[in-house]
C-alpha atoms as a PDB file:
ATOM      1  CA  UNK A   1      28.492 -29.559  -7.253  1.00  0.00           C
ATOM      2  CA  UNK A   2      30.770 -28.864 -10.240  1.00  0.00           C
ATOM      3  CA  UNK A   3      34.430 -29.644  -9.553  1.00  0.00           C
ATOM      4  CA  UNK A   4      35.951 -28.849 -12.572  1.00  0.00           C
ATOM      5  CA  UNK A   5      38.886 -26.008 -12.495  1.00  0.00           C
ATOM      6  CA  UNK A   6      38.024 -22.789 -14.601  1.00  0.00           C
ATOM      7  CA  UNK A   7      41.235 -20.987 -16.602  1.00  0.00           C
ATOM      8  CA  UNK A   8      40.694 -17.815 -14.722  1.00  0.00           C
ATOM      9  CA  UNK A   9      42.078 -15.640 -17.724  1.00  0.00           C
ATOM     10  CA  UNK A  10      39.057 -16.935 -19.979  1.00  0.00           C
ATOM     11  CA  UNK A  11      36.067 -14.123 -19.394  1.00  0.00           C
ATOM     12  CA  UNK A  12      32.544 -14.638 -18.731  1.00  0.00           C
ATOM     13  CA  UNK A  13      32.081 -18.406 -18.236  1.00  0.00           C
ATOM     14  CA  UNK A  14      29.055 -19.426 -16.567  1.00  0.00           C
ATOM     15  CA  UNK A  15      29.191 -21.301 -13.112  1.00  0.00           C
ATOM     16  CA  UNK A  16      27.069 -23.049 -10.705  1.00  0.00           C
ATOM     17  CA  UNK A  17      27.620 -22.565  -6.967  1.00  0.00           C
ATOM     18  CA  UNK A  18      30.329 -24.665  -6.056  1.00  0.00           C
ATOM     19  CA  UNK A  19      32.172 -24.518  -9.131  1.00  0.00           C
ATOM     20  CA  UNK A  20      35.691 -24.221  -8.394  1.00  0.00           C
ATOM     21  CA  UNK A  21      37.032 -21.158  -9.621  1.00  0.00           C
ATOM     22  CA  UNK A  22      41.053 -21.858  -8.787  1.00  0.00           C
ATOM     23  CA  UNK A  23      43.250 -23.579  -6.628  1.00  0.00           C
ATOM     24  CA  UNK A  24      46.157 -21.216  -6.961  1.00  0.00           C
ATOM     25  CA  UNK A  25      44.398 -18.882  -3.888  1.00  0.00           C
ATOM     26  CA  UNK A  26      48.100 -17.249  -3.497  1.00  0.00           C
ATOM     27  CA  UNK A  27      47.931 -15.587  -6.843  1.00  0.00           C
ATOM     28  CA  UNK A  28      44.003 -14.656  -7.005  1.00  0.00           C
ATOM     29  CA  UNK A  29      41.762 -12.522  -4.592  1.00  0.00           C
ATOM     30  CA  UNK A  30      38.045 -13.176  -3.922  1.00  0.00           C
ATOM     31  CA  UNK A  31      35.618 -10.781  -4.983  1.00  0.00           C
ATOM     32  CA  UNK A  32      32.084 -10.874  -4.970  1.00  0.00           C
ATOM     33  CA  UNK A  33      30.204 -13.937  -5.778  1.00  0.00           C
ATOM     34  CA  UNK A  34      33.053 -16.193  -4.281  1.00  0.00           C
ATOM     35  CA  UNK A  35      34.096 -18.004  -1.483  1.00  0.00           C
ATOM     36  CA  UNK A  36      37.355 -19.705   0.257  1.00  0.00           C
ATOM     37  CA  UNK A  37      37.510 -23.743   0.779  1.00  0.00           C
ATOM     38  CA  UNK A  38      40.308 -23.114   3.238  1.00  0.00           C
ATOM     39  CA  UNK A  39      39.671 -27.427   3.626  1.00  0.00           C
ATOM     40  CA  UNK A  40      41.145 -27.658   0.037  1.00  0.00           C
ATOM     41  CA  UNK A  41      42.701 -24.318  -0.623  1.00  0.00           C
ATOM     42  CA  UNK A  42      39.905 -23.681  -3.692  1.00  0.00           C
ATOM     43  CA  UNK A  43      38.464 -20.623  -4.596  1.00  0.00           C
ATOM     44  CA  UNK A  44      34.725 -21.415  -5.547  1.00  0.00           C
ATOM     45  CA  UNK A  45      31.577 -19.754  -6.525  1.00  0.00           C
ATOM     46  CA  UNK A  46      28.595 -19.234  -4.096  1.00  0.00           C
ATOM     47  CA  UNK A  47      26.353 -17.991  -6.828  1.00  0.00           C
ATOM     48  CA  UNK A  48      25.261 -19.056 -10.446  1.00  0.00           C
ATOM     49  CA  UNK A  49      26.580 -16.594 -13.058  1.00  0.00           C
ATOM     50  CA  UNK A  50      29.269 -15.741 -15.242  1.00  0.00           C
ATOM     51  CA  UNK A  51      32.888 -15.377 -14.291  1.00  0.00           C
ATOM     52  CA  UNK A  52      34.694 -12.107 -13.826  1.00  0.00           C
ATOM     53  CA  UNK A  53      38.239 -11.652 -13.973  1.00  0.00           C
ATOM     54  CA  UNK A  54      39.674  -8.245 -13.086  1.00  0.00           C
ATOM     55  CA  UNK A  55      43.510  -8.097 -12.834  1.00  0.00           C
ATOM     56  CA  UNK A  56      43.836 -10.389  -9.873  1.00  0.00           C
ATOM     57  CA  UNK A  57      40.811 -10.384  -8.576  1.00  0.00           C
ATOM     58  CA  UNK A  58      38.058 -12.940  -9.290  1.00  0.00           C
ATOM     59  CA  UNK A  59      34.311 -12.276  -9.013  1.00  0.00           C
ATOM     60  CA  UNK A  60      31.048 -13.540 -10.411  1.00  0.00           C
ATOM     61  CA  UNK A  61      28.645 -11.350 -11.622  1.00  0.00           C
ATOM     62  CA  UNK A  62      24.763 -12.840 -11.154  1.00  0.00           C
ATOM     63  CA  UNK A  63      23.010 -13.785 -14.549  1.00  0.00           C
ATOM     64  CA  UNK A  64      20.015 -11.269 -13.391  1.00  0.00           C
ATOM     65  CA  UNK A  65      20.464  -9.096 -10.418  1.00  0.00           C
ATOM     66  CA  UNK A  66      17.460  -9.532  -7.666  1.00  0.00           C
ATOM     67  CA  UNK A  67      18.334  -6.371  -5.925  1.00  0.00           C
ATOM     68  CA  UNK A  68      19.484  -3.342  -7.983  1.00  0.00           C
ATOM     69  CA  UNK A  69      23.264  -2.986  -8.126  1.00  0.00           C
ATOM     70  CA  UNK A  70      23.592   1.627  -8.565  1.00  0.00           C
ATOM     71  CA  UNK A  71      25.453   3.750 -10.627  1.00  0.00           C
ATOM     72  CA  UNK A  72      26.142   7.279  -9.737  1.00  0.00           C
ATOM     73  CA  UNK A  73      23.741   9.182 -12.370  1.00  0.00           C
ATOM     74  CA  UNK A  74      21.101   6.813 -12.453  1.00  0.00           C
ATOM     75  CA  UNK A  75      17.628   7.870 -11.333  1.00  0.00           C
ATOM     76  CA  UNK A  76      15.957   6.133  -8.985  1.00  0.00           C
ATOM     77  CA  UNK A  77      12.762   5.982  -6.930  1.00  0.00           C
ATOM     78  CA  UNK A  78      12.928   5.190  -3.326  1.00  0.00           C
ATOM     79  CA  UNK A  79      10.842   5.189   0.145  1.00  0.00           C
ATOM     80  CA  UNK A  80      11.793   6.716   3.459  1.00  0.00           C
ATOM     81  CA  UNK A  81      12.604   3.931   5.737  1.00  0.00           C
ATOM     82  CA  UNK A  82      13.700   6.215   9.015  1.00  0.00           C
ATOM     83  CA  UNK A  83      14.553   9.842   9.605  1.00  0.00           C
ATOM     84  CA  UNK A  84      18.227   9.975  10.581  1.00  0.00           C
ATOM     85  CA  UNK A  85      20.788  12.543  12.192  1.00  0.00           C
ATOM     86  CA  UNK A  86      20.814  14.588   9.669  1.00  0.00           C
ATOM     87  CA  UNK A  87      19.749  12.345   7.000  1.00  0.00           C
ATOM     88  CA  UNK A  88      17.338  10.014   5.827  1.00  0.00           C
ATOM     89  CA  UNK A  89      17.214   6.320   5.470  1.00  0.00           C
ATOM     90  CA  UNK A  90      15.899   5.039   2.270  1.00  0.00           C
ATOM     91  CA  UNK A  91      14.890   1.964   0.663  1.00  0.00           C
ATOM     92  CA  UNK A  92      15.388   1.877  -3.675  1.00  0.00           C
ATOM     93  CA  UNK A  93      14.978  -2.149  -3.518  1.00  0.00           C
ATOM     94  CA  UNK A  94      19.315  -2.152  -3.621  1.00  0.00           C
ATOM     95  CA  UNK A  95      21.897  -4.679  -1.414  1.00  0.00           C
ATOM     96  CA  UNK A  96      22.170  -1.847   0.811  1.00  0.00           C
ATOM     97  CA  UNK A  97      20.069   0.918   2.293  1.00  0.00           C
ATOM     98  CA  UNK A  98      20.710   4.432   0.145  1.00  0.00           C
ATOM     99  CA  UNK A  99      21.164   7.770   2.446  1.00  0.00           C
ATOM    100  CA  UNK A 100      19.919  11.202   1.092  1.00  0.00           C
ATOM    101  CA  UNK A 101      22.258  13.704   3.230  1.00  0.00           C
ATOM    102  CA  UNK A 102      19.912  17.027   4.517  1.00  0.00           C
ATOM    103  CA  UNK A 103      23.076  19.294   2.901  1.00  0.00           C
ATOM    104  CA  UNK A 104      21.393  17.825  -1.003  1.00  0.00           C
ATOM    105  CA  UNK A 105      17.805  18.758  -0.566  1.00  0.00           C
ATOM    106  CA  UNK A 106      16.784  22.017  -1.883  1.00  0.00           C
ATOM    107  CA  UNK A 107      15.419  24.445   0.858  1.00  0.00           C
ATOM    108  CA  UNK A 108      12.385  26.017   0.492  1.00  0.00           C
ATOM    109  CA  UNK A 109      12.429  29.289  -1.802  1.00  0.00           C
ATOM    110  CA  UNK A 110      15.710  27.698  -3.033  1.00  0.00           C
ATOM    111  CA  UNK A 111      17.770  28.796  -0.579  1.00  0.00           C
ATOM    112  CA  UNK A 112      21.763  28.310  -0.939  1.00  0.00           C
ATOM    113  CA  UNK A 113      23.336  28.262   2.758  1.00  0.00           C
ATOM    114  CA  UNK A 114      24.483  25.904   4.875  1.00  0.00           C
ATOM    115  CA  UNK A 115      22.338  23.449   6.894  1.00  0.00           C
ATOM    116  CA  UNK A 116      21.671  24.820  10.543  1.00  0.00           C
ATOM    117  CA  UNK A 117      19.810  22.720  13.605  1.00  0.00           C
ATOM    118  CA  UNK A 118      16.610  24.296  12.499  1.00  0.00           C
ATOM    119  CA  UNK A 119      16.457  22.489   9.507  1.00  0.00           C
ATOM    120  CA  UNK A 120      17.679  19.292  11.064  1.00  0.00           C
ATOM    121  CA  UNK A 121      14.360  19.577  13.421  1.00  0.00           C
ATOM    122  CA  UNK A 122      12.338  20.074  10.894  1.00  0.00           C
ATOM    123  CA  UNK A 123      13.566  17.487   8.456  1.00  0.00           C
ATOM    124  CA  UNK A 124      10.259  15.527   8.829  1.00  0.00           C
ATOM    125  CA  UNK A 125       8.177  18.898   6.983  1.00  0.00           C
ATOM    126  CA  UNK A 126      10.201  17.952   3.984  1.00  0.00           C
ATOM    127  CA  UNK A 127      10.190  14.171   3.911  1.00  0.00           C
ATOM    128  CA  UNK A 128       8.867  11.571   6.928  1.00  0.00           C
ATOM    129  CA  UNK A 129       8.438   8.038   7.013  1.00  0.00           C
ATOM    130  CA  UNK A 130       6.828   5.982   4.350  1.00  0.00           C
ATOM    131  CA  UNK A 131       7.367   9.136   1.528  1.00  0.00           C
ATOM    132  CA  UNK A 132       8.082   8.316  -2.065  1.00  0.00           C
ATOM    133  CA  UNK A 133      10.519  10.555  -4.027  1.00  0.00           C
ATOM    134  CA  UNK A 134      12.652  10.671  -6.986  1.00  0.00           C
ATOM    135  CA  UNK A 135      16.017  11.442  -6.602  1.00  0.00           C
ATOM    136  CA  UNK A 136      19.602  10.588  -8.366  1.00  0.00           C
ATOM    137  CA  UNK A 137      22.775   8.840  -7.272  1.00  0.00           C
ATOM    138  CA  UNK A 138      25.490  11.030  -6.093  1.00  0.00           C
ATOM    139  CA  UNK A 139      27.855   9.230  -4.849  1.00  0.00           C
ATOM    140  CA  UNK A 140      29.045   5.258  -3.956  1.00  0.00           C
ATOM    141  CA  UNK A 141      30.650   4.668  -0.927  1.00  0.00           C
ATOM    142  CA  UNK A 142      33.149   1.748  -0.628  1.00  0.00           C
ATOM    143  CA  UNK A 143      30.770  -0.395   1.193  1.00  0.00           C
ATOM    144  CA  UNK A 144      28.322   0.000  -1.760  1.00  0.00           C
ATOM    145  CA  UNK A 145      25.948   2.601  -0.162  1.00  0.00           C
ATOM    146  CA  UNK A 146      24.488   4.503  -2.348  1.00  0.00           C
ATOM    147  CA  UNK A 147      24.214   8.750  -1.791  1.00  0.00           C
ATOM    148  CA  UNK A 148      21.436  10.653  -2.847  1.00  0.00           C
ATOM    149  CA  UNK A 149      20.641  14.054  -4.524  1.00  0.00           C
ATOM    150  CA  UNK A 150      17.537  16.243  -5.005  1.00  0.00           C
ATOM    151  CA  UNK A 151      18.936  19.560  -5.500  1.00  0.00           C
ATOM    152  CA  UNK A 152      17.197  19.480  -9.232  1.00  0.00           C
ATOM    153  CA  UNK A 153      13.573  20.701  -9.086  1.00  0.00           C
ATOM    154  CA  UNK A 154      12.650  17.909 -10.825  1.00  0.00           C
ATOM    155  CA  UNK A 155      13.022  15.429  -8.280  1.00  0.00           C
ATOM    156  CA  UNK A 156      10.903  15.499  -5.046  1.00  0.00           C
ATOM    157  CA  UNK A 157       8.257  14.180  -3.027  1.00  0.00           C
ATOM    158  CA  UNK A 158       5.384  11.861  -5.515  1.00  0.00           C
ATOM    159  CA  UNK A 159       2.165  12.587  -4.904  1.00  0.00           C
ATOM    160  CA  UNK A 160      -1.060  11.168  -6.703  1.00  0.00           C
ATOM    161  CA  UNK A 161      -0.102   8.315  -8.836  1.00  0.00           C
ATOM    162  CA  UNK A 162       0.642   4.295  -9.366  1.00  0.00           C
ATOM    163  CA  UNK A 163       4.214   3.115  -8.015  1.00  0.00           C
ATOM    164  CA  UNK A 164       4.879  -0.153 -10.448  1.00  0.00           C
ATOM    165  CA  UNK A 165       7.792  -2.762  -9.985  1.00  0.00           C
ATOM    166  CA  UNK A 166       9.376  -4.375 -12.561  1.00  0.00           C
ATOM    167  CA  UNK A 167      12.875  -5.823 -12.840  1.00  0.00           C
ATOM    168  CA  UNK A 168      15.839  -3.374 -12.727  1.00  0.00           C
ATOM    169  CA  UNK A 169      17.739  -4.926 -15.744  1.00  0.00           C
ATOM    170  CA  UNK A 170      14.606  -4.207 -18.134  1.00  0.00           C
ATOM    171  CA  UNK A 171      14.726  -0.309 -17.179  1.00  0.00           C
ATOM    172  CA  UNK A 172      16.428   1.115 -20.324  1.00  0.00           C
ATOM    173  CA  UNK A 173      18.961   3.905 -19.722  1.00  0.00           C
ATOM    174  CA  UNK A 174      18.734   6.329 -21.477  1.00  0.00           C
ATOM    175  CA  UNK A 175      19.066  10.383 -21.135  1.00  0.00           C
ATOM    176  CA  UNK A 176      15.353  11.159 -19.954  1.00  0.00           C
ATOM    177  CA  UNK A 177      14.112   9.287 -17.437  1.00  0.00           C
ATOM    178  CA  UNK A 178      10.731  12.011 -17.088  1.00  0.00           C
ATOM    179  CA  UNK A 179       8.408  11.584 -19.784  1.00  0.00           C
ATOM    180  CA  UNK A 180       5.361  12.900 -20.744  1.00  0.00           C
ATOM    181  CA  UNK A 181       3.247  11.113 -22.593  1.00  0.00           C
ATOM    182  CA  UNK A 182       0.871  11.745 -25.856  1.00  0.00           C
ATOM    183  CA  UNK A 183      -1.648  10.065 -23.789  1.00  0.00           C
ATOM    184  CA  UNK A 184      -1.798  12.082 -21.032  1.00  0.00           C
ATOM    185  CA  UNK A 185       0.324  10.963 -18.177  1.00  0.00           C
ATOM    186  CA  UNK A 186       3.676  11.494 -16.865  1.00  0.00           C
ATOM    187  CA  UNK A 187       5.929   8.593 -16.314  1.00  0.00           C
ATOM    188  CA  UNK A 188       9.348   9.091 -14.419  1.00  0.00           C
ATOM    189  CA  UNK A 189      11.276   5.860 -15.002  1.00  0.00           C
ATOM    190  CA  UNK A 190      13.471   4.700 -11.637  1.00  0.00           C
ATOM    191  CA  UNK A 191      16.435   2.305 -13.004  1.00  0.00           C
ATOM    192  CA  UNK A 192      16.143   0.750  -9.453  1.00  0.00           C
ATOM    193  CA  UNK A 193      12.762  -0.957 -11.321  1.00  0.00           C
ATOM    194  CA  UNK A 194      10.854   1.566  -9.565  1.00  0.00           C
ATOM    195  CA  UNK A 195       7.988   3.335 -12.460  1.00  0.00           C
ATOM    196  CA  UNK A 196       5.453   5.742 -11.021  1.00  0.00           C
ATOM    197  CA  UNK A 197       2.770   7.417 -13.271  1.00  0.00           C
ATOM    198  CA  UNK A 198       0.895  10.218 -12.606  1.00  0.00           C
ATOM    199  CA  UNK A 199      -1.560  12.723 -13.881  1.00  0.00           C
ATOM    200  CA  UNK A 200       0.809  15.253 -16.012  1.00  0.00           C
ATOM    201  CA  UNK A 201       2.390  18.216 -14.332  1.00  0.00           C
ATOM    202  CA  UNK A 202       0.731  21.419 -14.560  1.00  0.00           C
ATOM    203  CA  UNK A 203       2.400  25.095 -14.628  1.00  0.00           C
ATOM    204  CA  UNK A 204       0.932  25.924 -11.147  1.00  0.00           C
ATOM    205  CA  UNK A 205       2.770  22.782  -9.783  1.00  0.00           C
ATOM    206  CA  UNK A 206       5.999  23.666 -11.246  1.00  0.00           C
ATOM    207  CA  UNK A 207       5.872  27.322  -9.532  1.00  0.00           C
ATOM    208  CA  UNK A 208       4.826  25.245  -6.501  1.00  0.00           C
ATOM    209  CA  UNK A 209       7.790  23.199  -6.694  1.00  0.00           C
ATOM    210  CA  UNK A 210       9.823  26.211  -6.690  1.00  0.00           C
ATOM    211  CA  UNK A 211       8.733  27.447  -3.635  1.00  0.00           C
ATOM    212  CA  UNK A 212       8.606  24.804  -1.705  1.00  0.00           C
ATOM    213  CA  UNK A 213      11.643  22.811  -3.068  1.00  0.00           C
ATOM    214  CA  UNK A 214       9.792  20.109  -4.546  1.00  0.00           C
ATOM    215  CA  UNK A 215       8.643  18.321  -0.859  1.00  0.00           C
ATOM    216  CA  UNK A 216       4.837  19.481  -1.078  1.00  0.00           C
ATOM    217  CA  UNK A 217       2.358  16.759  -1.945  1.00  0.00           C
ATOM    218  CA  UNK A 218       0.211  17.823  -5.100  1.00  0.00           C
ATOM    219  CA  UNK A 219      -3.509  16.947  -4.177  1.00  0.00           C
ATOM    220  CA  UNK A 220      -5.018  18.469  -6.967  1.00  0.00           C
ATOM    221  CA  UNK A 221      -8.409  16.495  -8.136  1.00  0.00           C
ATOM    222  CA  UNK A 222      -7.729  13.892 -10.556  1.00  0.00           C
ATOM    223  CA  UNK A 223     -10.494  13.012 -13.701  1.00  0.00           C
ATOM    224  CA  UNK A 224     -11.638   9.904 -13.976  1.00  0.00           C
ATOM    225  CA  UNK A 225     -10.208   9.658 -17.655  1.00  0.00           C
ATOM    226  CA  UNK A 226      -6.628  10.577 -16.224  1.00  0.00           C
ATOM    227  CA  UNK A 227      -6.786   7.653 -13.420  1.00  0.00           C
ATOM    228  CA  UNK A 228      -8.510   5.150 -16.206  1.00  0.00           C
ATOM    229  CA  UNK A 229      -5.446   6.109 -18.067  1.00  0.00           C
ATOM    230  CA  UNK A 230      -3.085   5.888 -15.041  1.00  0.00           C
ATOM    231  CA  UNK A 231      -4.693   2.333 -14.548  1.00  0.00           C
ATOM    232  CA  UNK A 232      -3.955   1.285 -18.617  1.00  0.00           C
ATOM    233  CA  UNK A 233      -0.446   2.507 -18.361  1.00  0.00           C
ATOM    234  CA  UNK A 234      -0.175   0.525 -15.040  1.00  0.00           C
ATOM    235  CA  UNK A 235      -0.480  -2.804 -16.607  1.00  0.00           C
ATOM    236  CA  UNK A 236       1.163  -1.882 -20.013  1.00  0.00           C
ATOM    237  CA  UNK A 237       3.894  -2.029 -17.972  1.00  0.00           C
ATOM    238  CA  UNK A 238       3.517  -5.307 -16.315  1.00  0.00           C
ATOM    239  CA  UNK A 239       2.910  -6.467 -19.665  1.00  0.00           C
ATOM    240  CA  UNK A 240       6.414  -5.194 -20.397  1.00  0.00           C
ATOM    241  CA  UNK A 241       7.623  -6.630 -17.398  1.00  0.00           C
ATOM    242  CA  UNK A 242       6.035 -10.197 -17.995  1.00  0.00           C
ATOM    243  CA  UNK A 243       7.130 -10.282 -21.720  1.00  0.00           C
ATOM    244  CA  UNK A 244      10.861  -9.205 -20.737  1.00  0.00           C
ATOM    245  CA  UNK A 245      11.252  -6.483 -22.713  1.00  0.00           C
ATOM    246  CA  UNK A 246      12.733  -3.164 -22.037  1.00  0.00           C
ATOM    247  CA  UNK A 247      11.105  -0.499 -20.639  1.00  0.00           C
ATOM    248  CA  UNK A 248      11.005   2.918 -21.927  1.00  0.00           C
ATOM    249  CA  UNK A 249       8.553   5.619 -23.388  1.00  0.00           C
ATOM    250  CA  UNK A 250       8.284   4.337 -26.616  1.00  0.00           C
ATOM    251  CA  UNK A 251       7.783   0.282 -26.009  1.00  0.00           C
ATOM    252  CA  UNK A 252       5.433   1.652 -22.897  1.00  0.00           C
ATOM    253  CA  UNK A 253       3.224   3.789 -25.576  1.00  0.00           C
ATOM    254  CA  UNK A 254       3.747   0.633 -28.380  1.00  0.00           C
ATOM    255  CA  UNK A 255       2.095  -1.322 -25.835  1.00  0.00           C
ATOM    256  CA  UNK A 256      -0.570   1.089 -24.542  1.00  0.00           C
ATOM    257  CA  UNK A 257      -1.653   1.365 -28.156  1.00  0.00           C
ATOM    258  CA  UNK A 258      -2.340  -2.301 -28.540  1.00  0.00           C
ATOM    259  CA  UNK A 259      -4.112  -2.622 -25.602  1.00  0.00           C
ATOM    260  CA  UNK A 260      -6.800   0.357 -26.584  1.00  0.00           C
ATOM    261  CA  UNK A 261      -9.037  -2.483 -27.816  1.00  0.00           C
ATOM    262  CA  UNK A 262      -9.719  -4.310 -24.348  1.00  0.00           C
ATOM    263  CA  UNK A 263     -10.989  -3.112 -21.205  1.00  0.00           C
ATOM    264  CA  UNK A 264      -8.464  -2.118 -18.360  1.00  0.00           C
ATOM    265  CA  UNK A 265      -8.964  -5.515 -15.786  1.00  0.00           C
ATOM    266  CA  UNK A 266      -8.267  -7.688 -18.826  1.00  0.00           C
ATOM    267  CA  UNK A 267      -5.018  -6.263 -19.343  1.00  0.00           C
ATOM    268  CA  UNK A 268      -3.708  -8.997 -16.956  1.00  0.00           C
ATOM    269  CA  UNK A 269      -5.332 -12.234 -18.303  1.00  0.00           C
ATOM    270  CA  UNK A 270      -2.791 -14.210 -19.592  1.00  0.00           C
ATOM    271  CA  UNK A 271      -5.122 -14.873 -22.775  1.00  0.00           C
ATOM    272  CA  UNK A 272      -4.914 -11.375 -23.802  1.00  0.00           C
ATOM    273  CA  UNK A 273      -1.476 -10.741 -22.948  1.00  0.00           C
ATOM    274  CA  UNK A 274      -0.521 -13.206 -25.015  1.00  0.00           C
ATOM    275  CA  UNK A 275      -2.707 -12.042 -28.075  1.00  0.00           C
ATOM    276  CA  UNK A 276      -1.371  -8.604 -27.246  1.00  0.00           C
ATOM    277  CA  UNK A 277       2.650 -10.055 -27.910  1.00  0.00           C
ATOM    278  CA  UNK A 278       1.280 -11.521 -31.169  1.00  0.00           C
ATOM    279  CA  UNK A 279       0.137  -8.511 -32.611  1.00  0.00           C
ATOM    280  CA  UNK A 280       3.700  -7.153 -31.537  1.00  0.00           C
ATOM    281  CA  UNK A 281       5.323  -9.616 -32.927  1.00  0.00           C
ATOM    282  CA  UNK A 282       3.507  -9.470 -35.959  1.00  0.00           C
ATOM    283  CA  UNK A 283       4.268  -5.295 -35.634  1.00  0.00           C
ATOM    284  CA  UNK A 284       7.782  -5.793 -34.621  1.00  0.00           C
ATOM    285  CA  UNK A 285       8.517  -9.532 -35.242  1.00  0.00           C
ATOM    286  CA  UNK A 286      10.452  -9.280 -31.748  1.00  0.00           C
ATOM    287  CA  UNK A 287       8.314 -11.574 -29.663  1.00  0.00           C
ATOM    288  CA  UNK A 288       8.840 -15.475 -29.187  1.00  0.00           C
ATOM    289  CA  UNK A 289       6.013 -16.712 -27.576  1.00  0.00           C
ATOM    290  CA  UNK A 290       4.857 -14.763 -23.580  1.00  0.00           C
ATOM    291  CA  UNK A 291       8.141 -14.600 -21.441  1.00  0.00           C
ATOM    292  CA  UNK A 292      10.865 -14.314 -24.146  1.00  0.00           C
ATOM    293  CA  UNK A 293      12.355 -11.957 -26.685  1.00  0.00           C
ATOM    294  CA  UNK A 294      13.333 -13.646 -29.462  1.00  0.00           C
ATOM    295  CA  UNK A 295      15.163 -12.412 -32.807  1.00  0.00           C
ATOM    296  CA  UNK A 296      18.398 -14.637 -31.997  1.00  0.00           C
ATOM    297  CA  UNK A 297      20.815 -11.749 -32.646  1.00  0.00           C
ATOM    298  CA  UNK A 298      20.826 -10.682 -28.772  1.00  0.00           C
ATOM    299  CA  UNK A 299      20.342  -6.982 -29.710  1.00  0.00           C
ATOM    300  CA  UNK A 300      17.653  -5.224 -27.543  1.00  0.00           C
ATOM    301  CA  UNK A 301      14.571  -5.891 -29.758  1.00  0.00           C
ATOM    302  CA  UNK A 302      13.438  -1.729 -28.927  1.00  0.00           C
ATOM    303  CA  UNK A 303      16.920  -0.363 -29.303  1.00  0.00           C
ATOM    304  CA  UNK A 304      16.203   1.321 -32.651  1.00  0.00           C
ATOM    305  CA  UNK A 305      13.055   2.928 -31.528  1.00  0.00           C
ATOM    306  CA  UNK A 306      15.186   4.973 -28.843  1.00  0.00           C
ATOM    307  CA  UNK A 307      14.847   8.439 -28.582  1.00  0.00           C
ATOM    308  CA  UNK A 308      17.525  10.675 -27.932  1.00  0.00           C
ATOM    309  CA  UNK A 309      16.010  13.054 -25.207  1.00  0.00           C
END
């Protein structure tokens, strides 16, 4: 292990585990990503990343996040894990498991009142074990729990459609996280890494969602073009994933253009992909090679493509 002291007023030096941090513990608190040697009186790192000095308190902030770390705003994707006392338990791939309180669902027929013991029994009508939805951060407790919100109509119980995981960091944020796209598919974007694509939302499902505050399945027969189209999107986005690019509606269409000349299942042989992030790099002249983005300016190679939505 690295034994070498780091100046703890330089920013954003990388570390090892082990790498000792301090040895002034008196003036410096641990924070995340550190650890005591009360042996030695050290402060030292317990994971590899990049130092993080705030005031007197000393973390280190992982070079790429495993589990998603939430912000209140962002939009995320999650699964029921239990049914609670007036709550539910739910899994968006975070440190912690997020809670969606019953008082920020929408009732049915968007009613406004409080939340009696009738709705508290019949909590599992709206959302049971095992049920995808999209919902948004409300709040952040101090433990790092996250609180959920669905009182906008657009978020809900998912129906018919492809849940895809990617890594959280390549999720771009930007304003819209719903798309629709030319090709005929709706994509709602989950910065926990969480994508799901579905067949497009029609007018009757939108009154639906209205009267039933957005926790009725839509089972409405899907065309074989729409799921072959589902399917293409699918791995257009692994593609993404694989190549380590961001992740929004533009690089997912860029993508699902390039791959209109090969059949769906060959979308994930590494022969194509690889010929498919030539002809972007010959498009965009982002691409280094499968697995990297190159450039060597370290500005997000889609960036300029962005839409403001």
């Amino acid at each position: 292990m690295a034994s070498s002291i780091i100046d703890p007023s330089i920013q954003k030096q990388l570390v090892v585990p082990g790498t000792v941090l301090t040895n002034d513990t008196s003036n410096f608190m641990r924070g995340h990503g550190t650890y005591s040697d009360t042996t030695r009186n050290h402060l030292k790192a317990s994971i590899a990343g990049v130092v993080n000095k705030v005031d007197r308190l000393l973390c280190v902030e992982p070079i790429e996040n495993t589990r998603y770390l939430g912000e209140v705003g962002h939009v995320v994707i999650g699964r029921v894990l239990k049914v609670d006392q007036s709550r539910w338990v739910v899994d968006i791939q975070s440190r912690l498991d997020a809670y969606l309180p019953l008082a920020s669902v929408n009732l049915p027929g968007g009613e406004n009142r409080r939340r009696i013991e009738d709705d508290e029994r019949n909590m599992r009508q709206y959302l049971k074990e095992g049920d995808l939805f999209s919902a948004e951060i409300q709040q952040i407790y101090q433990d790092g729990t996250l609180a959920l919100q669905t009182r906008n109509l657009r978020y809900g119980k998912l129906g018919e459609g492809i849940l895809v995981h990617v890594r959280s960091s390549l999720v771009k944020r930007t304003k819209n996280h719903f798309h629709s796209l030319p090709c005929g598919a709706s994509v709602i974007r989950g910065c926990n890494g969480s994508i799901w694509i579905c067949p497009p939302a029609s007018t009757a499902s939108d009154t639906n969602s209205v009267d039933t505050g957005g926790y009725v399945k839509n089972i409405e027969s899907v065309s074989i073009d729409v799921r072959k189209t589902i399917v293409r999107l699918s791995n257009c986005i692994r593609i993404l994933n694989q190549l380590g690019l961001q992740i929004f509606d533009t690089s997912i269409m860029d993508i699902y253009e390039l791959s209109s000349d090969y059949e769906i299942d060959d979308l994930i042989q590494p022969k194509i992909i690889q010929t498919i992030s030539k002809h972007l790099q010959q498009q965009k002249g982002i691409i280094n090679g499968v697995g990297g983005v190159s450039g060597g300016n370290g500005v997000d190679p889609y960036s300029h493509h962005m839409k403001e939505e």
